[in-house]
PDB file of N, CA and C in Angstrom:
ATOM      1  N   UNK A   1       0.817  -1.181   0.000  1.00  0.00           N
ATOM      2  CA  UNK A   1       0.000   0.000   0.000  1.00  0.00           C
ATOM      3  C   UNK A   1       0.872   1.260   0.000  1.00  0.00           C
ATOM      4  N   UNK A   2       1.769   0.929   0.902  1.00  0.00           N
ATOM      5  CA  UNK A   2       2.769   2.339   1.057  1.00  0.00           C
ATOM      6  C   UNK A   2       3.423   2.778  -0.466  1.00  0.00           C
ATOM      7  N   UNK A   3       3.864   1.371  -1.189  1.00  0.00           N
ATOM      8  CA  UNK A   3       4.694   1.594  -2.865  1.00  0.00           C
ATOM      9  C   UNK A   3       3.444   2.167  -3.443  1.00  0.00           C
ATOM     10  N   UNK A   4       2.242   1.662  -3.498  1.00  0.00           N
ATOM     11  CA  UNK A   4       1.340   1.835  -4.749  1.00  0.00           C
ATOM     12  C   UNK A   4       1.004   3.945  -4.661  1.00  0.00           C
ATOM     13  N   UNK A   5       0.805   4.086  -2.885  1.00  0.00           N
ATOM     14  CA  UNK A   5       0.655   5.442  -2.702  1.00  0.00           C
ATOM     15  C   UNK A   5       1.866   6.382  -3.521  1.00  0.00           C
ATOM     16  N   UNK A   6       3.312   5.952  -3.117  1.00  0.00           N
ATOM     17  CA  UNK A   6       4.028   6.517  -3.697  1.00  0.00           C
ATOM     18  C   UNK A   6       4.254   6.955  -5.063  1.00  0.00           C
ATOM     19  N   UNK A   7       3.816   5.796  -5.648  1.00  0.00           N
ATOM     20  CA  UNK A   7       3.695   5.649  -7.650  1.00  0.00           C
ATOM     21  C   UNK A   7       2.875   6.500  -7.364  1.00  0.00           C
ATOM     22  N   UNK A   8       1.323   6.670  -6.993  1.00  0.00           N
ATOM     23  CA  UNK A   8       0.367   7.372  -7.193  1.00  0.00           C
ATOM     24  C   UNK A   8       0.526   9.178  -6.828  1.00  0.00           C
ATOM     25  N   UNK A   9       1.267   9.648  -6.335  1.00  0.00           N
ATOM     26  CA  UNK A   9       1.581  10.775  -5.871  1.00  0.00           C
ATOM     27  C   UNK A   9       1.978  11.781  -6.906  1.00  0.00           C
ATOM     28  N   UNK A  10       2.865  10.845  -7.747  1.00  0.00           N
ATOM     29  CA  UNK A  10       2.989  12.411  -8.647  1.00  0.00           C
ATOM     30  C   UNK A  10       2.254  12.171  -9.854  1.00  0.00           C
ATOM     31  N   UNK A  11       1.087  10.722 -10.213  1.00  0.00           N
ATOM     32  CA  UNK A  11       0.116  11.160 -11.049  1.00  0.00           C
ATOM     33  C   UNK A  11      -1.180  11.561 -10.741  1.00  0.00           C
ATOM     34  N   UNK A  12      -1.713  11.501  -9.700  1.00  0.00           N
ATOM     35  CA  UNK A  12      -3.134  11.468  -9.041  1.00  0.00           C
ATOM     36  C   UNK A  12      -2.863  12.413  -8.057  1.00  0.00           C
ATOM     37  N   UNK A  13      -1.823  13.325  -7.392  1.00  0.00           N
ATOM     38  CA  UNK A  13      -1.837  14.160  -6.390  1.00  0.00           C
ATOM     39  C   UNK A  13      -2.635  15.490  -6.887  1.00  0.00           C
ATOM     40  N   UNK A  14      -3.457  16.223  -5.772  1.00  0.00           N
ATOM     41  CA  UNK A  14      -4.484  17.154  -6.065  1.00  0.00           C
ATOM     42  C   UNK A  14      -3.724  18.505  -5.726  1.00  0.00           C
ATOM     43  N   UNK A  15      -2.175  18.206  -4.842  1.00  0.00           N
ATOM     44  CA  UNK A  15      -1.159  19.185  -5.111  1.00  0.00           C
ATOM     45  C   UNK A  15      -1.150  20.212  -5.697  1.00  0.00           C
ATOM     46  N   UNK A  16      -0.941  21.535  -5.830  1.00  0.00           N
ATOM     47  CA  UNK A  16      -0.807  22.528  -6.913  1.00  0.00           C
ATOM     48  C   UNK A  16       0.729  22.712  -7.138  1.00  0.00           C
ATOM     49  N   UNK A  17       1.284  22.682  -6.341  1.00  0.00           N
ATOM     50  CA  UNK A  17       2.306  22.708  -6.227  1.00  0.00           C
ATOM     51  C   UNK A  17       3.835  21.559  -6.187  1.00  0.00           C
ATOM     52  N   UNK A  18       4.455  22.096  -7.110  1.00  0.00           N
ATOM     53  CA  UNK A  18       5.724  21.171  -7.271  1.00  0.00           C
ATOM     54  C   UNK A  18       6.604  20.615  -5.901  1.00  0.00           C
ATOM     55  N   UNK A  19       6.422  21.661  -5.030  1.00  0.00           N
ATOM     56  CA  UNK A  19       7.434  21.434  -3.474  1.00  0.00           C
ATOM     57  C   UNK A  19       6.928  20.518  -3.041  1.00  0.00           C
ATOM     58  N   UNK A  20       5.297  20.910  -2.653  1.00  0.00           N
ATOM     59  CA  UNK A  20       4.314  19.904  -1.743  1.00  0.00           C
ATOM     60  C   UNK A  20       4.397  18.175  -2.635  1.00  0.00           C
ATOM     61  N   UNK A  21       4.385  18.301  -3.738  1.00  0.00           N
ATOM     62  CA  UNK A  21       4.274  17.156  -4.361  1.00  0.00           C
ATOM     63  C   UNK A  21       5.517  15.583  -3.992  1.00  0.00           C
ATOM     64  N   UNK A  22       6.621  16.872  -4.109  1.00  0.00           N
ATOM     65  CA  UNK A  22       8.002  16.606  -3.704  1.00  0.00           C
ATOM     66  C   UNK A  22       8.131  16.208  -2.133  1.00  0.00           C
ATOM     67  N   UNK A  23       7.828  16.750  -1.182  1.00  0.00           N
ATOM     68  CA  UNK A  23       7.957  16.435  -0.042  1.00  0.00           C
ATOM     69  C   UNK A  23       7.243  15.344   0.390  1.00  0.00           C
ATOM     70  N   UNK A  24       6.006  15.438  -0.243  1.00  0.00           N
ATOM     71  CA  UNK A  24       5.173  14.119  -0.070  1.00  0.00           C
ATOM     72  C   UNK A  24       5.785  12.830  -0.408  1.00  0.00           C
ATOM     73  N   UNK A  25       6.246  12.982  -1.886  1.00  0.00           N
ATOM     74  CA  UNK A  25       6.574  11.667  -2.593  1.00  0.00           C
ATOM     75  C   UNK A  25       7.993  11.514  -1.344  1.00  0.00           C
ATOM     76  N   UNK A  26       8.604  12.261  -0.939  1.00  0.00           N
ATOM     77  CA  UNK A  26      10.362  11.928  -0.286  1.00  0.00           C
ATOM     78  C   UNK A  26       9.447  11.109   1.138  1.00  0.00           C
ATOM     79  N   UNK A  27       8.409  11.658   1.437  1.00  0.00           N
ATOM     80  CA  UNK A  27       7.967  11.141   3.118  1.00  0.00           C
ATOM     81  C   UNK A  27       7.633   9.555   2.884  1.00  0.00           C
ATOM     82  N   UNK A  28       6.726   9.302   2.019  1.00  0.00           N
ATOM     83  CA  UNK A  28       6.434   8.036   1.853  1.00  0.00           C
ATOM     84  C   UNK A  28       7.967   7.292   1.161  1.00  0.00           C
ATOM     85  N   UNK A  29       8.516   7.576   0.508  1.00  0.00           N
ATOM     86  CA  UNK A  29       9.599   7.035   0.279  1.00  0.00           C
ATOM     87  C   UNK A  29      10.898   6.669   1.342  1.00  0.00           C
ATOM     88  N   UNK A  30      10.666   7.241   2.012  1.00  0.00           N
ATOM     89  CA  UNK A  30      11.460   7.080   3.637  1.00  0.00           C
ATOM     90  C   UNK A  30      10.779   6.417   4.788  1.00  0.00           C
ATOM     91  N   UNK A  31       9.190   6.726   4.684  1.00  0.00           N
ATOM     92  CA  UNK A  31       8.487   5.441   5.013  1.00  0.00           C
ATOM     93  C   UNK A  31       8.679   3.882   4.820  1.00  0.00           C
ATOM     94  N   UNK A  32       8.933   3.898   3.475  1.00  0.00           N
ATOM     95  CA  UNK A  32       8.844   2.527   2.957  1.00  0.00           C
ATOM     96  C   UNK A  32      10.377   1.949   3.074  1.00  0.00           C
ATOM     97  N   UNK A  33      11.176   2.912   3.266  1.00  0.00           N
ATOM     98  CA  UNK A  33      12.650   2.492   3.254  1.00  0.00           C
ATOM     99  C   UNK A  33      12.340   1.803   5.010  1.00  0.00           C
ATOM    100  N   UNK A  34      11.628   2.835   6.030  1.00  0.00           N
ATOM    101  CA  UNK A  34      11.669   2.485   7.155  1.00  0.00           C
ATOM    102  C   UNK A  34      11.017   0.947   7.263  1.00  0.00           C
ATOM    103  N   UNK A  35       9.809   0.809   6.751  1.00  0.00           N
ATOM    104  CA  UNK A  35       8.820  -0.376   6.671  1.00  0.00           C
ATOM    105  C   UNK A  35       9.689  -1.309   6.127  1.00  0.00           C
ATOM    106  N   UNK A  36      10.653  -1.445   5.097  1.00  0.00           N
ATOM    107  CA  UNK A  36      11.316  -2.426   4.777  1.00  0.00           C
ATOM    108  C   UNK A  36      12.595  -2.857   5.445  1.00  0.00           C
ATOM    109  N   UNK A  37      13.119  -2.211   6.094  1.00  0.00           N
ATOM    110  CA  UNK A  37      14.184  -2.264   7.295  1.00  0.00           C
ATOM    111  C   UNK A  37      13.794  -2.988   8.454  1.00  0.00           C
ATOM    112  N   UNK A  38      12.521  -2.621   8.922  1.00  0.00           N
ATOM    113  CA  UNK A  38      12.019  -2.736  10.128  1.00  0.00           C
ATOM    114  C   UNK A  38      11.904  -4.568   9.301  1.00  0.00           C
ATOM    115  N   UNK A  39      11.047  -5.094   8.711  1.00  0.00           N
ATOM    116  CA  UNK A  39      10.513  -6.454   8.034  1.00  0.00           C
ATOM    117  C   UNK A  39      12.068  -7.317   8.089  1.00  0.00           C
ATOM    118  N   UNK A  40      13.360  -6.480   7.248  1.00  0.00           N
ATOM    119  CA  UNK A  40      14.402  -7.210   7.083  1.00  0.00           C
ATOM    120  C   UNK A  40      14.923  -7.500   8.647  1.00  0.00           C
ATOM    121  N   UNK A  41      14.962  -6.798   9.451  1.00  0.00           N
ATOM    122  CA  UNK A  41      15.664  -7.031  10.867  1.00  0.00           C
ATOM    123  C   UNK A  41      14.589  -7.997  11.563  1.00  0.00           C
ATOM    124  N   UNK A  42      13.237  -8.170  11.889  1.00  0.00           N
ATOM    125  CA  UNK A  42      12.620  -8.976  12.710  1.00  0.00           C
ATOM    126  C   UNK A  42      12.007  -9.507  12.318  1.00  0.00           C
ATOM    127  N   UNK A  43      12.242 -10.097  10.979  1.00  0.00           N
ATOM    128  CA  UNK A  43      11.455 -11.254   9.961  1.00  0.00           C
ATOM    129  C   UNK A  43      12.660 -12.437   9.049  1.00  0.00           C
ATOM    130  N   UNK A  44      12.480 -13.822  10.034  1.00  0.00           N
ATOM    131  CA  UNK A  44      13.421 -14.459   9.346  1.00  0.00           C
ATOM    132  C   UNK A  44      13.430 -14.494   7.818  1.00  0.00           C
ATOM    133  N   UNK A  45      13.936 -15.080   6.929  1.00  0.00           N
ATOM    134  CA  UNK A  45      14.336 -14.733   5.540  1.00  0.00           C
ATOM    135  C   UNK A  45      12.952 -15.807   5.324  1.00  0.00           C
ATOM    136  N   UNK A  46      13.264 -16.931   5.854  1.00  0.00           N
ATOM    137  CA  UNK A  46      12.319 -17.916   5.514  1.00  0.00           C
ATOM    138  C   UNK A  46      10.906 -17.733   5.701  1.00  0.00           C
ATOM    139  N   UNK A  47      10.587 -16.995   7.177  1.00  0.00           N
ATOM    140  CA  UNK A  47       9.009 -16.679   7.452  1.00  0.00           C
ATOM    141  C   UNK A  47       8.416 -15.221   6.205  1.00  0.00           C
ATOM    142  N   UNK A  48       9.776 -14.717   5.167  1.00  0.00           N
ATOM    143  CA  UNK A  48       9.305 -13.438   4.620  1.00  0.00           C
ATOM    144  C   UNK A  48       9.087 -14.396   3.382  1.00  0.00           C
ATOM    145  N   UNK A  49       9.877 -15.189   2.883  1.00  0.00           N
ATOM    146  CA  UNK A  49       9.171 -16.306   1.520  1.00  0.00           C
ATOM    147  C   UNK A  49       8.350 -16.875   1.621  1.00  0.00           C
ATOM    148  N   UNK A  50       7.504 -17.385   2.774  1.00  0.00           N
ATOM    149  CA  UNK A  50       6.618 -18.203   3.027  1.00  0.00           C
ATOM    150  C   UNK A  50       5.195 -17.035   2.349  1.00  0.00           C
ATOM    151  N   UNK A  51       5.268 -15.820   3.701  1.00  0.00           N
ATOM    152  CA  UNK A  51       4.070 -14.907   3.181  1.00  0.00           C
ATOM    153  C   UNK A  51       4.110 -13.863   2.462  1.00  0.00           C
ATOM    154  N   UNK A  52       4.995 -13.678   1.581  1.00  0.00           N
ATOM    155  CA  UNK A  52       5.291 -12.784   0.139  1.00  0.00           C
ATOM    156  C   UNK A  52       5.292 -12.918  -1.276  1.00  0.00           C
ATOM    157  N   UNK A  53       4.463 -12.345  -1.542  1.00  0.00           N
ATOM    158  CA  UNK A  53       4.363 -12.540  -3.214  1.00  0.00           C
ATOM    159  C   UNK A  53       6.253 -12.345  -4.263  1.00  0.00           C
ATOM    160  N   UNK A  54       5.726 -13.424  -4.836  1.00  0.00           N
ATOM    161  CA  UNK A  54       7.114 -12.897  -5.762  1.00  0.00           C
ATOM    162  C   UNK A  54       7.370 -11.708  -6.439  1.00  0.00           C
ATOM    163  N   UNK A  55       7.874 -11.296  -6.834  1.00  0.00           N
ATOM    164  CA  UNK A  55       8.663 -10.018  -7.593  1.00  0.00           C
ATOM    165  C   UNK A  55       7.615  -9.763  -8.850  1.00  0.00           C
ATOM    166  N   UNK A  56       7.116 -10.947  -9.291  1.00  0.00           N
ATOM    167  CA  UNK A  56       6.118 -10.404 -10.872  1.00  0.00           C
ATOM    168  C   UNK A  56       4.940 -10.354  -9.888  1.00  0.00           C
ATOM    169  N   UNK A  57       4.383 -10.927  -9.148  1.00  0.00           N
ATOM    170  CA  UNK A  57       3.413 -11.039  -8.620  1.00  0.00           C
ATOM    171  C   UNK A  57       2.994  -9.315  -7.937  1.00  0.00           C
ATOM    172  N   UNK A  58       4.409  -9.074  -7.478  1.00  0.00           N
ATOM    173  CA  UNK A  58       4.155  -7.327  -7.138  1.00  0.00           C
ATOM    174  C   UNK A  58       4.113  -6.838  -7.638  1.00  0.00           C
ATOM    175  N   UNK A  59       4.523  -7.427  -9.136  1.00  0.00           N
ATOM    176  CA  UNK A  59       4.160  -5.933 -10.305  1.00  0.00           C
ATOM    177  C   UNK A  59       3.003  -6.199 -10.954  1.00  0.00           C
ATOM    178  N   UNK A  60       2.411  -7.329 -11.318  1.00  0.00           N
ATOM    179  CA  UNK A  60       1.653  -7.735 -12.233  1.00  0.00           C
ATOM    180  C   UNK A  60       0.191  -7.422 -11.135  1.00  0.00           C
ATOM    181  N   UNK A  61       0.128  -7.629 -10.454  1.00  0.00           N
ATOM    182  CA  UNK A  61      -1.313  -7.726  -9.312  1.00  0.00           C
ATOM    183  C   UNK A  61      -1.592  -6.679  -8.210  1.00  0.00           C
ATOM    184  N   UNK A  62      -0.199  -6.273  -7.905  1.00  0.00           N
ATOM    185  CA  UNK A  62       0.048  -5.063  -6.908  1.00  0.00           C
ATOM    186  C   UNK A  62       0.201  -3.802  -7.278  1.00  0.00           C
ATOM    187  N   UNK A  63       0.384  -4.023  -9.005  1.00  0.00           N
ATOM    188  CA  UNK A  63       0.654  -2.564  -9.630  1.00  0.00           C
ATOM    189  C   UNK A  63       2.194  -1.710  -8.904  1.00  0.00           C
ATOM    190  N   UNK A  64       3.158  -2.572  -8.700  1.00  0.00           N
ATOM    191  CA  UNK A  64       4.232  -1.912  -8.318  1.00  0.00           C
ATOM    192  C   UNK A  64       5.029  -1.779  -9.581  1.00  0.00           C
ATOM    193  N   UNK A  65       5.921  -0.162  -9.162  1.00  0.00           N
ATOM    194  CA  UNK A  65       7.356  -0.750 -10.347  1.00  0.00           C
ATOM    195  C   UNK A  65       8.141  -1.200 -10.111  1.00  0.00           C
ATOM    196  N   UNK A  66       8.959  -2.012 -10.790  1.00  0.00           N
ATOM    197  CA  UNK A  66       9.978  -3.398 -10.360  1.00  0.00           C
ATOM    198  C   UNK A  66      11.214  -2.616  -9.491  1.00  0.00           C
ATOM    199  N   UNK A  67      11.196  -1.382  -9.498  1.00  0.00           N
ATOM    200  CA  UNK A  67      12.556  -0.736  -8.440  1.00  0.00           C
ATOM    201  C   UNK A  67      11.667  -1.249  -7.152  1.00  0.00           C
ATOM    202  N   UNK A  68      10.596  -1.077  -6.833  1.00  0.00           N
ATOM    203  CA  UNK A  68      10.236  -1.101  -5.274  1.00  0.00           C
ATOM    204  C   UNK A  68       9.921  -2.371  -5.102  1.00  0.00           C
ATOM    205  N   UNK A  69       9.072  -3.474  -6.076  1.00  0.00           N
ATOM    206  CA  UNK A  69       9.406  -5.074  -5.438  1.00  0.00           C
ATOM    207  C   UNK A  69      10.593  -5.491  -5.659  1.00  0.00           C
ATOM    208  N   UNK A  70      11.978  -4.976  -6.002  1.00  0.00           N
ATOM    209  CA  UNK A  70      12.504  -5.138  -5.743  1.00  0.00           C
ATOM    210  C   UNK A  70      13.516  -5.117  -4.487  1.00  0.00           C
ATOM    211  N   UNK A  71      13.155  -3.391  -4.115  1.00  0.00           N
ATOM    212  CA  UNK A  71      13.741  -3.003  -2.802  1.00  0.00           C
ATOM    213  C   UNK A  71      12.490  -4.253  -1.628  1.00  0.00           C
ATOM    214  N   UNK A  72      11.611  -4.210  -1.615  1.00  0.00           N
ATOM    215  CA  UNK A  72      10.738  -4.936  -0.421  1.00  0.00           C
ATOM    216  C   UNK A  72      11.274  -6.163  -0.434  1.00  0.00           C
ATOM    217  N   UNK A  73      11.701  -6.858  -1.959  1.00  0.00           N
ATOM    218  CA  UNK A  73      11.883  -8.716  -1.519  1.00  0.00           C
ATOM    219  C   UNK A  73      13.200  -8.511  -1.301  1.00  0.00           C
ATOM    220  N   UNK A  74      14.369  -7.891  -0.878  1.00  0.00           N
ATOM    221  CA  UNK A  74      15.749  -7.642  -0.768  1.00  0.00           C
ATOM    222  C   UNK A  74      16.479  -9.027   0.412  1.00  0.00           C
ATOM    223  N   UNK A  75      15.139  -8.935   1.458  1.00  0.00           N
ATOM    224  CA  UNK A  75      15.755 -10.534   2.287  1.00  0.00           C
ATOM    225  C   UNK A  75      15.200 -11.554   2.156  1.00  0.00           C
ATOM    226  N   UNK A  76      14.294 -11.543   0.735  1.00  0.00           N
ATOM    227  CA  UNK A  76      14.006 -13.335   0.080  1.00  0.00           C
ATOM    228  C   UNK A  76      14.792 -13.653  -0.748  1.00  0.00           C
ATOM    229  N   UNK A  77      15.843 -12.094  -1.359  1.00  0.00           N
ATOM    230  CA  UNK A  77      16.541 -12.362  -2.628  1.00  0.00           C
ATOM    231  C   UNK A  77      17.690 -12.997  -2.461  1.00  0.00           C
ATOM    232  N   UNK A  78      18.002 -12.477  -1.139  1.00  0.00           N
ATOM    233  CA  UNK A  78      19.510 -13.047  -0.285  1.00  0.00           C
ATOM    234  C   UNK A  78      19.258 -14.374  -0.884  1.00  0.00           C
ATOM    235  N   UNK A  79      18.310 -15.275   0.264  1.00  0.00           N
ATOM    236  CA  UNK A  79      18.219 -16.505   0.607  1.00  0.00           C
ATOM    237  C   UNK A  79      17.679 -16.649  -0.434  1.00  0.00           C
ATOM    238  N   UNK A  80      17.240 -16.392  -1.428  1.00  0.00           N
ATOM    239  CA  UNK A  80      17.231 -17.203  -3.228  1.00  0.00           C
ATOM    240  C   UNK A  80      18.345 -17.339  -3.731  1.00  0.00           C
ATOM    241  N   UNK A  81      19.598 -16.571  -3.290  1.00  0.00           N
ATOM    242  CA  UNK A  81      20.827 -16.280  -4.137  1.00  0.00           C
ATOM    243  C   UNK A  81      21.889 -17.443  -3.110  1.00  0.00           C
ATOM    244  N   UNK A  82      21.341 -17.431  -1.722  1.00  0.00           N
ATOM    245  CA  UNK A  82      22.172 -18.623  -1.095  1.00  0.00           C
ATOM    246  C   UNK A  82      21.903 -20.220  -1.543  1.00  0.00           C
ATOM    247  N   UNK A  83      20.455 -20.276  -1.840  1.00  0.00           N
ATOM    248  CA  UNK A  83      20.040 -21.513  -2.296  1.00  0.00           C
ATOM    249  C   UNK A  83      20.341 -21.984  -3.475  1.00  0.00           C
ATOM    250  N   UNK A  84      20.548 -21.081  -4.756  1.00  0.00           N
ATOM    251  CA  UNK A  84      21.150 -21.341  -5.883  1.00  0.00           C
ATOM    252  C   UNK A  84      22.688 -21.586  -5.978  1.00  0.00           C
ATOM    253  N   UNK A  85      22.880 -20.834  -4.942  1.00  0.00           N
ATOM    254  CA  UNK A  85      24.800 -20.795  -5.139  1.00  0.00           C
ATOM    255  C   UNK A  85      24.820 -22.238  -4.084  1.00  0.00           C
ATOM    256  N   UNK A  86      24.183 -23.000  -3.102  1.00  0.00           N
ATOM    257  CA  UNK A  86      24.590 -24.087  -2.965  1.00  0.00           C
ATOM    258  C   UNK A  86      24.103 -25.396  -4.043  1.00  0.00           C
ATOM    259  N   UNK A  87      22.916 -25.093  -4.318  1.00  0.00           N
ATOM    260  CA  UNK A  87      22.762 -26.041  -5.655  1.00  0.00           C
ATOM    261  C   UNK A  87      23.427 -26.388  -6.589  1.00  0.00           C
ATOM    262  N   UNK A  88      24.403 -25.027  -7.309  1.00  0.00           N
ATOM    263  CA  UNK A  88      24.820 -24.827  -8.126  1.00  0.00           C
ATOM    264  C   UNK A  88      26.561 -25.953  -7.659  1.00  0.00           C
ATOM    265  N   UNK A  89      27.098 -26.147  -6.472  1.00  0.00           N
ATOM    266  CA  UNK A  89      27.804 -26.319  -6.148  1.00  0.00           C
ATOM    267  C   UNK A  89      27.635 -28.197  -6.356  1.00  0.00           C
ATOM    268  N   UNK A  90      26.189 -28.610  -5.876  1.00  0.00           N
ATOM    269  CA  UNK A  90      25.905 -30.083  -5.678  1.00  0.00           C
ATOM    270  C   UNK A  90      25.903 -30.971  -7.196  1.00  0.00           C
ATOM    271  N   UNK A  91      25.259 -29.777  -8.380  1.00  0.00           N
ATOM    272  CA  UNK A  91      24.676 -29.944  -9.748  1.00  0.00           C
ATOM    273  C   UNK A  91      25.099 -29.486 -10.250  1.00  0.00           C
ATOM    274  N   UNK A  92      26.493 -30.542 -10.807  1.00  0.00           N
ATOM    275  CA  UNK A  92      27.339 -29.803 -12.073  1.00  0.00           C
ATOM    276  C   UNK A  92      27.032 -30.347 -13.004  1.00  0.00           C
ATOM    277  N   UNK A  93      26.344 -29.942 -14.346  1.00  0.00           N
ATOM    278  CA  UNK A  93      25.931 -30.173 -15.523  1.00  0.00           C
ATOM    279  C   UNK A  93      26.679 -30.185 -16.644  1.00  0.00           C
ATOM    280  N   UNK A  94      26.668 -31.053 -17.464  1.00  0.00           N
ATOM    281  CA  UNK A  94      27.580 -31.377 -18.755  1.00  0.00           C
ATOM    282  C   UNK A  94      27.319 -30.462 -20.040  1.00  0.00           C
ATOM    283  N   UNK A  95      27.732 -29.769 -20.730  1.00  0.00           N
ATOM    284  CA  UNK A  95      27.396 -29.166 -21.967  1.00  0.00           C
ATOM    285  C   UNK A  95      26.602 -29.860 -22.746  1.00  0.00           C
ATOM    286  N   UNK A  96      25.529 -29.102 -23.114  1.00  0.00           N
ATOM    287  CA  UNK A  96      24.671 -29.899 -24.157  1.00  0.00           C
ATOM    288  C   UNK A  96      25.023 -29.979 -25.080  1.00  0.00           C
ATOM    289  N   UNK A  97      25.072 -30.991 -26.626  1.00  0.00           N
ATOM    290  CA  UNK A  97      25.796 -30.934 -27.485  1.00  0.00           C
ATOM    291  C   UNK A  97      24.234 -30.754 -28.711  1.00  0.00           C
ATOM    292  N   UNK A  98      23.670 -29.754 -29.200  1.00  0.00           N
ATOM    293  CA  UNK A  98      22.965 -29.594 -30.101  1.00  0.00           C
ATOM    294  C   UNK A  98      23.035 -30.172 -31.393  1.00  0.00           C
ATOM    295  N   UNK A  99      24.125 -31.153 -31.688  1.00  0.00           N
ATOM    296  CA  UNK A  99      24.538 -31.708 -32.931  1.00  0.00           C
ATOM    297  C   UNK A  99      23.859 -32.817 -33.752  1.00  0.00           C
TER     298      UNK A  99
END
């Protein structure tokens, strides 16, 4: 809710003004930096994959842009990037030969 407000601010704001528009969009944007800090420190990696939509799922259904599901999934991405780099270690694969 906090990303979608932010996108929405500088097309739907009733603002007249360029400052007010600006200060708004920086508050919620420091909001959401706060809201996603606060999630990464007292939310194991695993309990945040269990109840989080994936990355298309936030853009495609949530109407986010991919900079901010990106910044929100930042401690599922870790532990996606630890799970591949040990896989990758167990499953060494042979060149395919297309011939």
């Amino acid at each position: 809710l906090i990303s979608q407000q932010k996108t929405s601010i500088a097309f739907k704001s009733d603002a007249q003004h360029l400052k007010q528009i600006c200060d708004l969009y920086d508050k919620t944007q420091e909001t959401l930096a706060q809201f996603s800090e606060f999630i990464a420190v007292n939310m194991a990696a695993d309990d945040f994959a269990a109840i989080w939509p994936n990355i298309v799922d936030l853009c495609k259904t949530y109407y986010l842009d991919p900079e901010t599901a990106f910044h929100i999934s930042r401690p599922f991405l870790s532990l996606l990037y630890d799970e591949f780099k040990s896989q990758g270690k167990k499953n060494t694969t042979q060149p395919v030969n297309n011939t």
